[in-house]
C-alpha atoms as a PDB file:
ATOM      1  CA  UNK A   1       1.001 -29.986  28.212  1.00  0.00           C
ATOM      2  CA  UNK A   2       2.422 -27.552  25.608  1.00  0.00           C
ATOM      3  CA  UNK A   3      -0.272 -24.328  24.220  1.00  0.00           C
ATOM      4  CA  UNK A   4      -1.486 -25.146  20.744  1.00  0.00           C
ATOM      5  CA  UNK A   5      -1.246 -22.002  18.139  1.00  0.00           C
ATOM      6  CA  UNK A   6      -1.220 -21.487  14.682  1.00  0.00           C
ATOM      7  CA  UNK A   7       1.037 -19.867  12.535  1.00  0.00           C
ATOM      8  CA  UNK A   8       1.519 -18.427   9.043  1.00  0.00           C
ATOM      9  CA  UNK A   9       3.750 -16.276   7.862  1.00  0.00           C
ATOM     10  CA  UNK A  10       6.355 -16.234   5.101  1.00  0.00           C
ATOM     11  CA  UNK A  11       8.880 -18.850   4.139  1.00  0.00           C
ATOM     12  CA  UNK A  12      12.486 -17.627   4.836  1.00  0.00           C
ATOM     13  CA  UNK A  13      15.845 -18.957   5.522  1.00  0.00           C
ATOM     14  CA  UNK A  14      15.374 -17.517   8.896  1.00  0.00           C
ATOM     15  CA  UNK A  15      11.871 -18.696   9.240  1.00  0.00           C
ATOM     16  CA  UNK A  16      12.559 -22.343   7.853  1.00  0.00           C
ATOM     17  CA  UNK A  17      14.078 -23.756  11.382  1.00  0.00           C
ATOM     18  CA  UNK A  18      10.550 -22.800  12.568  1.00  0.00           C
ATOM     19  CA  UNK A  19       8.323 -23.907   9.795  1.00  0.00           C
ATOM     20  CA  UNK A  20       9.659 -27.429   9.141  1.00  0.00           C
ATOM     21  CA  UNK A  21       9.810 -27.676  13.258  1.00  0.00           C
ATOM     22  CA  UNK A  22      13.614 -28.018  13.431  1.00  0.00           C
ATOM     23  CA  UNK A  23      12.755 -25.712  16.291  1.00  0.00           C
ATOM     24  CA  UNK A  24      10.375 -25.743  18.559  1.00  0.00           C
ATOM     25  CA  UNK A  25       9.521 -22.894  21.013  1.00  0.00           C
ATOM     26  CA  UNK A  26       9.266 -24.102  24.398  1.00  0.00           C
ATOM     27  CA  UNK A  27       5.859 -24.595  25.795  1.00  0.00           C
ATOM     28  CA  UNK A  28       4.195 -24.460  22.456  1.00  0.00           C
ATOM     29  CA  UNK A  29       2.992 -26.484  20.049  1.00  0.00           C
ATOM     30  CA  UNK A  30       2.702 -25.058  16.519  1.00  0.00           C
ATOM     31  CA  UNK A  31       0.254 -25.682  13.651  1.00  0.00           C
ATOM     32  CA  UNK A  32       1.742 -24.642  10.219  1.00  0.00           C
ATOM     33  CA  UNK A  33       0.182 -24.921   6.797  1.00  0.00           C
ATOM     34  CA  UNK A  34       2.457 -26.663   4.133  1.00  0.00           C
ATOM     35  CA  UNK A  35       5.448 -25.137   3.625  1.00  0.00           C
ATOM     36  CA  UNK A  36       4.896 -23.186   0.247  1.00  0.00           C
ATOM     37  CA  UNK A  37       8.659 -21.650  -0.894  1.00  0.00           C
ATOM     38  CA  UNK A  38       8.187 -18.153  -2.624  1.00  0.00           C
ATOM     39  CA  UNK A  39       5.149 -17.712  -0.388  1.00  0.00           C
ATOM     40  CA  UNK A  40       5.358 -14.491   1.904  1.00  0.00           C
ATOM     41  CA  UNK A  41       2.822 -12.892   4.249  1.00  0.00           C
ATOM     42  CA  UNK A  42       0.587 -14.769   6.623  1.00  0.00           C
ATOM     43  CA  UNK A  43      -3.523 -15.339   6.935  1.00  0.00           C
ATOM     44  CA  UNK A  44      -5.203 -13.177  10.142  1.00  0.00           C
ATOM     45  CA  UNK A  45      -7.058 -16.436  10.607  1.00  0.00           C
ATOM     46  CA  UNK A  46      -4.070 -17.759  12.769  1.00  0.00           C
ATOM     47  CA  UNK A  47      -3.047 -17.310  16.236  1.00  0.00           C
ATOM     48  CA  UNK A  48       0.281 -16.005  15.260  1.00  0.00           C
ATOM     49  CA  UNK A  49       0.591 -14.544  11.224  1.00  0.00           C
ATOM     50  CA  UNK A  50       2.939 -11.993   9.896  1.00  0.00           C
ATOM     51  CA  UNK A  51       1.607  -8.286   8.404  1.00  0.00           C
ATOM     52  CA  UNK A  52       3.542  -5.189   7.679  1.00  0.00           C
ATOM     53  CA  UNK A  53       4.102  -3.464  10.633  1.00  0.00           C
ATOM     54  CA  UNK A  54       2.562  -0.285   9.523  1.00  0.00           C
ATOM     55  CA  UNK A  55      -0.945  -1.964   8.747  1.00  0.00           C
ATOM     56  CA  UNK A  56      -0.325  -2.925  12.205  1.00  0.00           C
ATOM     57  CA  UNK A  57       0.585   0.071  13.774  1.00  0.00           C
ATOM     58  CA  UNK A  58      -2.400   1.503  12.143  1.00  0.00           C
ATOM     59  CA  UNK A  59      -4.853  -0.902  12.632  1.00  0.00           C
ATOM     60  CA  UNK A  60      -3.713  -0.947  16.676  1.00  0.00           C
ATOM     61  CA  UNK A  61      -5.612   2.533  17.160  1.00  0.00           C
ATOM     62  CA  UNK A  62      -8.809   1.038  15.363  1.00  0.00           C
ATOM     63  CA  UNK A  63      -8.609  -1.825  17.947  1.00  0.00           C
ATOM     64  CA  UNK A  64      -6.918  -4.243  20.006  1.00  0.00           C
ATOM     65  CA  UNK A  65      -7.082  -7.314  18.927  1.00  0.00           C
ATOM     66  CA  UNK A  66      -3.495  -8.474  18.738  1.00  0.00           C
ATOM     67  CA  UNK A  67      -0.279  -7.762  20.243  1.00  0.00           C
ATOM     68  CA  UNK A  68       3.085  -7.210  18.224  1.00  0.00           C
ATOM     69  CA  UNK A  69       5.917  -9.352  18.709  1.00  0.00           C
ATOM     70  CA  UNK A  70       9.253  -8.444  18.052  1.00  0.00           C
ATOM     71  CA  UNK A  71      10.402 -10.653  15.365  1.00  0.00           C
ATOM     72  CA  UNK A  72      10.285  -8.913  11.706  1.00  0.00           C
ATOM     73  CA  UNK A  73      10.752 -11.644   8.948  1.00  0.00           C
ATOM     74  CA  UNK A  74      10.998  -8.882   6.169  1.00  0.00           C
ATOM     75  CA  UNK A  75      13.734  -6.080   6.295  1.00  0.00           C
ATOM     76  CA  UNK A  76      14.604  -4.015   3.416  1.00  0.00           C
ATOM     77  CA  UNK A  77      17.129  -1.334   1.955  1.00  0.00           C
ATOM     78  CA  UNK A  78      14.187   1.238  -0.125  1.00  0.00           C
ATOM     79  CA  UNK A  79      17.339   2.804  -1.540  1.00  0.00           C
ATOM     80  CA  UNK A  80      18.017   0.418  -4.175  1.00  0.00           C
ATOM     81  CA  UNK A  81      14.302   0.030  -5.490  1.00  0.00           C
ATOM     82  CA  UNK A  82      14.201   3.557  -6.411  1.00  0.00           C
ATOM     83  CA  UNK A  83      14.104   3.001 -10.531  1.00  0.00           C
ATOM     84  CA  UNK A  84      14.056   5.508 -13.234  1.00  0.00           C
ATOM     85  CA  UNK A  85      14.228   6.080 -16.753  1.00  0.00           C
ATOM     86  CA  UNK A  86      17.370   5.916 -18.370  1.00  0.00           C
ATOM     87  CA  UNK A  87      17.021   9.302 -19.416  1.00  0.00           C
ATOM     88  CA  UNK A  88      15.902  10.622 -16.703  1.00  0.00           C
ATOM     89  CA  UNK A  89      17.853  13.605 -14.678  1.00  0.00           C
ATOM     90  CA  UNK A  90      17.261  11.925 -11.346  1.00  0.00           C
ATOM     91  CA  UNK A  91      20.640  11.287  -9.865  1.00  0.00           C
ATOM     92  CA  UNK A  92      20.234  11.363  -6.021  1.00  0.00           C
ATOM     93  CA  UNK A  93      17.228  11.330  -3.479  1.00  0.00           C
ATOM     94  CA  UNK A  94      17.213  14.694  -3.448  1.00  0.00           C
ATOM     95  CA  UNK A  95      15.888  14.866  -6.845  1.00  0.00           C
ATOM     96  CA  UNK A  96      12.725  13.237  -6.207  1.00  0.00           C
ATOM     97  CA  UNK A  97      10.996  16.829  -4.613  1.00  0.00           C
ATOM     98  CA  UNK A  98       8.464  18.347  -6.599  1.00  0.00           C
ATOM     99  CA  UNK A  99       8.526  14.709  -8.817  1.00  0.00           C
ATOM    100  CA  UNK A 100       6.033  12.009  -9.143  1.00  0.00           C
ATOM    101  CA  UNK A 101       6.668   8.444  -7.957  1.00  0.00           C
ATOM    102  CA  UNK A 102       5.030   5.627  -7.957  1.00  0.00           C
ATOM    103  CA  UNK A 103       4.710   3.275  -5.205  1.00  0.00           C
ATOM    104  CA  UNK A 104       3.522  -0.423  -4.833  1.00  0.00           C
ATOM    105  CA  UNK A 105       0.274  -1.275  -2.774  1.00  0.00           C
ATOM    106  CA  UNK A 106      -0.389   1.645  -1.050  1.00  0.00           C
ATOM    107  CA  UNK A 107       0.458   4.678   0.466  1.00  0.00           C
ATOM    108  CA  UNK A 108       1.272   3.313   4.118  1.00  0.00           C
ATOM    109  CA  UNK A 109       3.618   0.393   2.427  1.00  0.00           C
ATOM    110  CA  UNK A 110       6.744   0.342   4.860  1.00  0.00           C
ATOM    111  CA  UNK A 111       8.980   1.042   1.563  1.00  0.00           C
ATOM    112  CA  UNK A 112       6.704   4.748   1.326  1.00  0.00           C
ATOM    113  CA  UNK A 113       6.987   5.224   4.940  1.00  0.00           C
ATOM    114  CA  UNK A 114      10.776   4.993   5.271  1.00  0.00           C
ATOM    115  CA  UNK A 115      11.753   6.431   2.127  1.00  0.00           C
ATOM    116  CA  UNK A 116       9.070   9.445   3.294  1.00  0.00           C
ATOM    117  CA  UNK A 117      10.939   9.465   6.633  1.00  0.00           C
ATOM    118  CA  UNK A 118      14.324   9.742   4.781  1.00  0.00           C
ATOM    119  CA  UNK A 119      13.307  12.200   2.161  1.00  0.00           C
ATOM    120  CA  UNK A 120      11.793  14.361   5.349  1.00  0.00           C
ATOM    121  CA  UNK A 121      14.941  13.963   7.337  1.00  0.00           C
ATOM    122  CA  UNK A 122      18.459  13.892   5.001  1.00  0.00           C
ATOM    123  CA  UNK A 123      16.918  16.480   2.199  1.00  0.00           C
ATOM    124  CA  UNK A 124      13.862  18.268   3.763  1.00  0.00           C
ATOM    125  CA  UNK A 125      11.696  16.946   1.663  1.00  0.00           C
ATOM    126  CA  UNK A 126       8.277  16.502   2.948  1.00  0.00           C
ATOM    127  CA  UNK A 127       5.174  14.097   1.690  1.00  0.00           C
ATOM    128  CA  UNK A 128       3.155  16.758   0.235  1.00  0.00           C
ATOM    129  CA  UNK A 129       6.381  17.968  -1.914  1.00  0.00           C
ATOM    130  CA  UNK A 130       6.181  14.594  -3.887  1.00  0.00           C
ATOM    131  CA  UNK A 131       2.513  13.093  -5.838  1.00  0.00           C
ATOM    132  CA  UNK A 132       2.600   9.656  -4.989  1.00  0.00           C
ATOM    133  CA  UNK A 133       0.832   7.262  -7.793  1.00  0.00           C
ATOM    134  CA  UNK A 134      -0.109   3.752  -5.621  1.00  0.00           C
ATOM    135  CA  UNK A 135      -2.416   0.515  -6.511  1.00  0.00           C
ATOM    136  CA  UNK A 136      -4.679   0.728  -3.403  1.00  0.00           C
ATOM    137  CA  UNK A 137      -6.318   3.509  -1.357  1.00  0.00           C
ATOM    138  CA  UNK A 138      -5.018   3.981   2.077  1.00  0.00           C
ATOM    139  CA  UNK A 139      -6.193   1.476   4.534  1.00  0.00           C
ATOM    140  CA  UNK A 140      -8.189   4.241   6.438  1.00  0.00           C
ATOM    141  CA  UNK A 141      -8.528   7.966   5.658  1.00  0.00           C
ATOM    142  CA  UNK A 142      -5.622   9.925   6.188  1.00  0.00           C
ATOM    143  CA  UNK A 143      -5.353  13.271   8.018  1.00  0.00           C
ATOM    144  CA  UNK A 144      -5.916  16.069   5.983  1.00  0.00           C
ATOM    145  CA  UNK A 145      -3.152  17.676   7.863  1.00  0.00           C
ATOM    146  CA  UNK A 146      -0.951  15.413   6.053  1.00  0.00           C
ATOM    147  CA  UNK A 147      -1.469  17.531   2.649  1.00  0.00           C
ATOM    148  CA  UNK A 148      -0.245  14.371   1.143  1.00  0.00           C
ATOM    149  CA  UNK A 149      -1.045  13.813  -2.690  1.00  0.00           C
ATOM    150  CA  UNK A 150      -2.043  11.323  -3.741  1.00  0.00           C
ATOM    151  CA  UNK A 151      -3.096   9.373  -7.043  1.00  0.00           C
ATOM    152  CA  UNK A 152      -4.940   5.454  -7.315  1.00  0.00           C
ATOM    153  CA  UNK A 153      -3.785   4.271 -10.586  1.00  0.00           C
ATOM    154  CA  UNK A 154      -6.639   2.443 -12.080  1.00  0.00           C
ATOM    155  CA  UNK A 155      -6.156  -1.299 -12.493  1.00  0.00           C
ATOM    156  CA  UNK A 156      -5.224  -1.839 -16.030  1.00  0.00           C
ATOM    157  CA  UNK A 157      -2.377   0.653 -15.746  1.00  0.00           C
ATOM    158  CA  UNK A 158       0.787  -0.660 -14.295  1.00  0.00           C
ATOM    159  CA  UNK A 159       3.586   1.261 -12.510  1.00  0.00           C
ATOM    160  CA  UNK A 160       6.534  -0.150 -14.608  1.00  0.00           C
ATOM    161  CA  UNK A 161       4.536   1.022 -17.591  1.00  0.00           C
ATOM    162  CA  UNK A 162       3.629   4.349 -16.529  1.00  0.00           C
ATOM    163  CA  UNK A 163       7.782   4.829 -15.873  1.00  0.00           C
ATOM    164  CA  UNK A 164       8.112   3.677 -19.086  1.00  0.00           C
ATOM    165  CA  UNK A 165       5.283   6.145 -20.814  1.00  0.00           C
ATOM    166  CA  UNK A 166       7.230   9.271 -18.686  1.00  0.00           C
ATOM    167  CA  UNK A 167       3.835   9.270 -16.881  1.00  0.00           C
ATOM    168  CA  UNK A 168       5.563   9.037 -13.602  1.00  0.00           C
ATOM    169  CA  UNK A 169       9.379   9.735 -12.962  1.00  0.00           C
ATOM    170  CA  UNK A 170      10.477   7.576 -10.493  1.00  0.00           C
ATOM    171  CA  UNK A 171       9.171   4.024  -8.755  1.00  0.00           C
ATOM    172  CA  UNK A 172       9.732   2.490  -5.512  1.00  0.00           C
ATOM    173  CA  UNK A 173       8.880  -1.163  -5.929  1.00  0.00           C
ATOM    174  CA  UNK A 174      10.032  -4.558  -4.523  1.00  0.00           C
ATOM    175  CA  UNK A 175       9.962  -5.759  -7.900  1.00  0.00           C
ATOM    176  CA  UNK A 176      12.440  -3.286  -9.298  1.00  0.00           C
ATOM    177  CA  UNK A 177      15.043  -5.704  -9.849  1.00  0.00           C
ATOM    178  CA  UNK A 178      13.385  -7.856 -11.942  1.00  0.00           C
ATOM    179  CA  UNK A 179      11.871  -4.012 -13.964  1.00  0.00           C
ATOM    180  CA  UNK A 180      15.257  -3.587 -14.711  1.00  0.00           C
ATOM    181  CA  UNK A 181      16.407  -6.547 -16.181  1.00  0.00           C
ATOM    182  CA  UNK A 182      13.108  -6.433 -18.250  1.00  0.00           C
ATOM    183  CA  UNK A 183      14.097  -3.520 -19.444  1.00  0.00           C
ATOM    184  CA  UNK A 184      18.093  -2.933 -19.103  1.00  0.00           C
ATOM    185  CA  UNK A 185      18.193  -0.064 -21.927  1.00  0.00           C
ATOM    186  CA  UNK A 186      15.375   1.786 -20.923  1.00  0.00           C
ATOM    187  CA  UNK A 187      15.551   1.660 -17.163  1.00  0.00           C
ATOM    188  CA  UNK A 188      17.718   2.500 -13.890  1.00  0.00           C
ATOM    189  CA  UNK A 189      18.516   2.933 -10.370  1.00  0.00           C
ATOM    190  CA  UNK A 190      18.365   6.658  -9.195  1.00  0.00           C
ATOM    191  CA  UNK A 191      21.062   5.515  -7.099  1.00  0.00           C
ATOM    192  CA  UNK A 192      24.325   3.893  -9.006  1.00  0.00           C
ATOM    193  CA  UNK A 193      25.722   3.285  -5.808  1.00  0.00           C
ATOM    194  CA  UNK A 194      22.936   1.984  -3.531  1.00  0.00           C
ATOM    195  CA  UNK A 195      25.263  -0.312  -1.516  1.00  0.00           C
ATOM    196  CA  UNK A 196      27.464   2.424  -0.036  1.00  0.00           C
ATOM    197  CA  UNK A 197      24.471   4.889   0.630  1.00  0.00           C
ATOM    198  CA  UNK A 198      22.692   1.932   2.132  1.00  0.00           C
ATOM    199  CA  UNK A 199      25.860   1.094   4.229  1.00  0.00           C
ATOM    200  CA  UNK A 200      25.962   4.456   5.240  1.00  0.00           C
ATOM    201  CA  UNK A 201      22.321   5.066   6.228  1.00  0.00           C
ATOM    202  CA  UNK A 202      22.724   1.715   8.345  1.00  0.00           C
ATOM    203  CA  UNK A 203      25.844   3.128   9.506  1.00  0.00           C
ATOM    204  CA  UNK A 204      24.371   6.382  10.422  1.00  0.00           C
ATOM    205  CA  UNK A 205      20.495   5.122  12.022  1.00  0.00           C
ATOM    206  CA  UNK A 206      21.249   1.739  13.100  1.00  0.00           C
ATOM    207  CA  UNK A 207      18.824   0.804  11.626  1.00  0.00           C
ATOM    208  CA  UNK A 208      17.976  -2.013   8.317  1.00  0.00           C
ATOM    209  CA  UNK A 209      14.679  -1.245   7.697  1.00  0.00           C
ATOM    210  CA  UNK A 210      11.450  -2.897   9.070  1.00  0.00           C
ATOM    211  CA  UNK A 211       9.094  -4.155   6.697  1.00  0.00           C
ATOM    212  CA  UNK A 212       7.038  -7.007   7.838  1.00  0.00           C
ATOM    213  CA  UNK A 213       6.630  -8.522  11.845  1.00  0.00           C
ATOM    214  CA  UNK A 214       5.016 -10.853  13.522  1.00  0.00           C
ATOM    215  CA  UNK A 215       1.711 -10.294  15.767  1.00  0.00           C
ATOM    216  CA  UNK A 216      -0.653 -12.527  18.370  1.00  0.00           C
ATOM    217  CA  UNK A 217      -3.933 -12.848  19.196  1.00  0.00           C
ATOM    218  CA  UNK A 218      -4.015 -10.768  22.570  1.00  0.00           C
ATOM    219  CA  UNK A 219      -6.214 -12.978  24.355  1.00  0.00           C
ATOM    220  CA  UNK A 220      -3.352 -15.638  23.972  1.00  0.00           C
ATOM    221  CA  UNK A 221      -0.733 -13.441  25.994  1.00  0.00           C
ATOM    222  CA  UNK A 222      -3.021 -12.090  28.453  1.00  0.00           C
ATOM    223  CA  UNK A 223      -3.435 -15.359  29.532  1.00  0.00           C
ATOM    224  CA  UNK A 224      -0.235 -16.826  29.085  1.00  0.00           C
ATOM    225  CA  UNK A 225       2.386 -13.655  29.326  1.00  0.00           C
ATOM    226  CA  UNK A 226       5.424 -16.498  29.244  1.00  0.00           C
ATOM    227  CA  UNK A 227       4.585 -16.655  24.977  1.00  0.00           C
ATOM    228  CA  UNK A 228       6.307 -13.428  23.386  1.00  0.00           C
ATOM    229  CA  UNK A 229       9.745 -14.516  25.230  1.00  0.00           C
ATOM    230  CA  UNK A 230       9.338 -17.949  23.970  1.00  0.00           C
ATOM    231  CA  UNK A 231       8.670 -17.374  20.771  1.00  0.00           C
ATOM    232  CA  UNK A 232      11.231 -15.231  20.479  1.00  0.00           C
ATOM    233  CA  UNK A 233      13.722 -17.172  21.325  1.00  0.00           C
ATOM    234  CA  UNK A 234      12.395 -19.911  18.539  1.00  0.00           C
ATOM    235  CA  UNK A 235      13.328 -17.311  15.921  1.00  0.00           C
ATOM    236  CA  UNK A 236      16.112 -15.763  17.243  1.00  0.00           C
ATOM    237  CA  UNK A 237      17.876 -19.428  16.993  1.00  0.00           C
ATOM    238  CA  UNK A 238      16.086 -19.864  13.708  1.00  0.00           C
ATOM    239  CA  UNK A 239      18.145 -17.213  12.833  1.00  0.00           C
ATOM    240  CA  UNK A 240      21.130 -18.327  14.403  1.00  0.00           C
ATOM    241  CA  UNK A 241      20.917 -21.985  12.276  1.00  0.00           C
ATOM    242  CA  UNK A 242      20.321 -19.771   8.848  1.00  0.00           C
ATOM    243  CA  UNK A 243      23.540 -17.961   9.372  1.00  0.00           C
ATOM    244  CA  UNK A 244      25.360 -20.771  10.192  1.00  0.00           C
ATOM    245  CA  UNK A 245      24.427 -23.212   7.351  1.00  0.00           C
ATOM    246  CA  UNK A 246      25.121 -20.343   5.077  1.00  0.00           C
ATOM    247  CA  UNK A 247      28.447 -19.460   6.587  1.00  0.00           C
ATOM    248  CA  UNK A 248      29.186 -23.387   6.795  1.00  0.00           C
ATOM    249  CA  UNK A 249      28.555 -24.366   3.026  1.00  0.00           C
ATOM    250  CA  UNK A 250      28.151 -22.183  -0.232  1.00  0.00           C
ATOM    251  CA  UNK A 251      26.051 -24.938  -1.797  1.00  0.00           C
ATOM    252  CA  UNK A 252      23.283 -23.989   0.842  1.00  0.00           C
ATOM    253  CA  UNK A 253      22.142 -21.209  -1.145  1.00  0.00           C
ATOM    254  CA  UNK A 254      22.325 -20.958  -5.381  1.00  0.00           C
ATOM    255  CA  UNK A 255      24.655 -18.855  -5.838  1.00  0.00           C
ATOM    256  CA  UNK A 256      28.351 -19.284  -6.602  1.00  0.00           C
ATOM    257  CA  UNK A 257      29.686 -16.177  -4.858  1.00  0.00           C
ATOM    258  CA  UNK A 258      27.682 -16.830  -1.652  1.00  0.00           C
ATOM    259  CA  UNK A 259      30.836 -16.216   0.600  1.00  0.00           C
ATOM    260  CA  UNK A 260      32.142 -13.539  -1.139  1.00  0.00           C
ATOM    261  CA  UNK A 261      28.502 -11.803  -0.936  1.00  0.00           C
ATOM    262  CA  UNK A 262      28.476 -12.733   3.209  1.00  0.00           C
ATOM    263  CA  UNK A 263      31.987 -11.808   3.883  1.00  0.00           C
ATOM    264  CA  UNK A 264      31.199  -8.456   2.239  1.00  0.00           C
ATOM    265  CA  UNK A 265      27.959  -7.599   4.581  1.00  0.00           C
ATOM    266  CA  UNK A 266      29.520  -8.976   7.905  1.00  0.00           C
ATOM    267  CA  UNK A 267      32.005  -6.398   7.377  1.00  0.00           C
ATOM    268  CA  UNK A 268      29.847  -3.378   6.609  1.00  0.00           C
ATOM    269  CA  UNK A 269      27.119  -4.453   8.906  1.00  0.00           C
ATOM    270  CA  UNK A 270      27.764  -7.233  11.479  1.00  0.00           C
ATOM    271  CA  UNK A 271      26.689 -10.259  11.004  1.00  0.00           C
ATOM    272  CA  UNK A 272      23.191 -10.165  11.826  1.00  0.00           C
ATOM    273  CA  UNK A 273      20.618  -8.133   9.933  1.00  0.00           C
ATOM    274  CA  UNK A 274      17.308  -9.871  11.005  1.00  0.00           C
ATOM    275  CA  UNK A 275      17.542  -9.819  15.324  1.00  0.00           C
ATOM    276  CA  UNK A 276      14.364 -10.263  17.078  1.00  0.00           C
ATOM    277  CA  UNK A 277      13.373  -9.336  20.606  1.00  0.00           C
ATOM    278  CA  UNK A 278      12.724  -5.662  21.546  1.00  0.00           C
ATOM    279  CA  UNK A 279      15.501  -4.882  23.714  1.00  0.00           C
ATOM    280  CA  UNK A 280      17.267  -5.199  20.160  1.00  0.00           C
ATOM    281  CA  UNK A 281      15.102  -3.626  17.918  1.00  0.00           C
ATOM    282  CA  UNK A 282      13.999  -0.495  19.947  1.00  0.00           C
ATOM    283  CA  UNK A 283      15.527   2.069  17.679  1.00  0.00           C
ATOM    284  CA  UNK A 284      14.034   0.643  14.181  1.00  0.00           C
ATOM    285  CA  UNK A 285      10.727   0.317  15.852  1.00  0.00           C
ATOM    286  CA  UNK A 286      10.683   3.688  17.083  1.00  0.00           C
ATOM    287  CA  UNK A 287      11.730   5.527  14.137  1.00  0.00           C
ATOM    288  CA  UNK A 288       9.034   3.563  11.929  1.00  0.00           C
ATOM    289  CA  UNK A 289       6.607   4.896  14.228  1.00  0.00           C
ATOM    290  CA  UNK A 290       7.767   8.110  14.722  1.00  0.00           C
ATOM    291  CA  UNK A 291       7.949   8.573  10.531  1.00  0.00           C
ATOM    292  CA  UNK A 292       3.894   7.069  10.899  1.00  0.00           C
ATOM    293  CA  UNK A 293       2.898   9.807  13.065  1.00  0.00           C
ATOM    294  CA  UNK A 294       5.098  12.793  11.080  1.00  0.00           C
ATOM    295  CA  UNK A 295       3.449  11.749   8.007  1.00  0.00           C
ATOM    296  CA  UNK A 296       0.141  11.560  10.032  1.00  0.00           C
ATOM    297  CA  UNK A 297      -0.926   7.840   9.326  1.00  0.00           C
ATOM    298  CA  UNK A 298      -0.340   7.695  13.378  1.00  0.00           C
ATOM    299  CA  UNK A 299      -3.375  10.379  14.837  1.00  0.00           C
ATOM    300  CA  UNK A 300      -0.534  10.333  18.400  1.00  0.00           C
ATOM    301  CA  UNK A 301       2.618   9.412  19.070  1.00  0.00           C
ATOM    302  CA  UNK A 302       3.025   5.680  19.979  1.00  0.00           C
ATOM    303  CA  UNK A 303       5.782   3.907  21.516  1.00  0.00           C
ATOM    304  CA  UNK A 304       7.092   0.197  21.379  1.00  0.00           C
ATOM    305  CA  UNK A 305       5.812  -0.605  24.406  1.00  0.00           C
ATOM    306  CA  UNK A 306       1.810   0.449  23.086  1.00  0.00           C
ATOM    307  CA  UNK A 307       2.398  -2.519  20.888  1.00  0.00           C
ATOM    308  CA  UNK A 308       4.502  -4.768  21.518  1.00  0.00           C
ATOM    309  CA  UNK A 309       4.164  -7.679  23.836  1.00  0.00           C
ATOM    310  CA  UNK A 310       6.589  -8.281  26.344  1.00  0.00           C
ATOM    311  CA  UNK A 311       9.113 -10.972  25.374  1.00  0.00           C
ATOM    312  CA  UNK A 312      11.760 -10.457  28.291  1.00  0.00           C
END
């Protein structure tokens, strides 16, 4: 008799296989709401639901009431959402100390945290040196060792429009692609040539960074420690069947120059971006925690293993 859980989370090419039950982890029985394309995140009301892994992180040392498991839906590059004004002197990374930026959500958004990391680590730039302008207040109270500063924009004020009125000078948002087309005159990337700095930061950490993952009711694992492993092996052939129609058939995906695109990325990056399991994720993990606890959203020093359910 398989286990019966419920899970939301965000619709994907690599989470498709699982959603529409072309695969089926073994043992397990899944409950999925419709499948809503566009629609990212999950609900905490299920057994299994996707959050950003720092809200995780966080949340795990105000409680225990789920268990991480090493499949991260949502990876991206922070370099390329970095938007300024056209006229702006910003050129480089390097050029954001002593600036203001705004950033979407809030301060412990995984785009803050690794571009904080970064900033701390390639140009010694640290939190405090930058005032950060966000939507929300932090999910708990920060450290005041952290010296961080920072600003809640109230809610008629957006960040695109604040760029735009020189009231900040920089913007790290997931929406800065579609910023920039809004405004192609009056708006830019800090970096021209985010695809080689990204290659080269992915080149350099290993590492194509963590945004979102996947966690479980504890409960559910204690009691049935065979889960994490087959879940993750669900998504990791989710995975494989994404890459494969792609590779297979530019017509999968709308976009003319799909191959060109793929062919391009295998080569400076392999051919899989999203792998799940955390024998194969251990470095990512670890330096998203360790940046949590430098920039004291972390009160200790946690490791993988605090977290993460065993999926071996």
């Amino acid at each position: 008799m398989s286990l019966r859980l419920s899970l939301s989370c965000g619709y994907y090419d690599r989470t498709i296989p699982v959603l529409t039950k072309a695969v089926v982890p073994d043992g397990i029985e899944l409950e999925v709401p419709p499948v809503r394309p566009g629609v990212g995140m999950g609900s905490p009301e299920a057994d299994i639901y996707e959050l950003p892994l720092p809200t995780f992180a966080i949340q795990q040392m105000h409680g225990h009431t789920h268990m991480g498991l090493a499949i991260f839906p949502t990876r991206r590059f922070f370099q390329q959402l970095i938007i300024t004004r056209a006229d702006s002197p910003l050129h480089s990374l390097a050029d954001l100390r002593g600036r203001r930026v705004g950033l979407m959500n809030w301060y412990q958004h995984g785009l803050g945290v690794w571009t904080r990391g970064h900033l701390a680590e390639a140009h010694g730039i640290a939190p405090s040196e930058v005032q950060w302008f966000t939507n929300r207040p932090t999910l708990f109270d920060l450290d005041q060792e952290t010296g961080a500063r920072i600003t809640v924009i109230p809610p008629e004020r957006s960040h695109d429009q604040m760029l735009l009125d020189g009231e900040i000078d920089a913007l790290i948002h997931e929406q800065s692609r579609s910023f920039l087309d809004q405004y192609p005159t009056q708006l830019r990337r800090v970096l021209s040539d985010y695809k080689q700095v990204e290659t080269a930061f992915y080149r350099e950490t290993g590492c194509f960074p963590i945004i979102h993952m996947l966690c479980i009711r504890r409960e559910i694992v204690e009691q049935n420690p065979w889960v994490a492993g087959s879940l993750v092996r669900a998504f990791e052939e989710a995975g494989r069947l994404a890459l494969d129609a792609i590779e297979h058939g530019n017509a999968v995906i709308t976009s003319p120059w799909s191959d060109g695109l793929l062919q391009e990325q295998t080569s400076a990056m392999g051919r899989d971006l999203y792998p799940v399991g955390i024998q194969r994720v251990g470095v990512e993990v670890e330096r998203m925690l360790r940046y949590l606890h430098e920039q004291h959203l972390l009160a200790r020093p946690v490791g993988p293993g605090e977290l993460f359910a065993d999926d071996r």
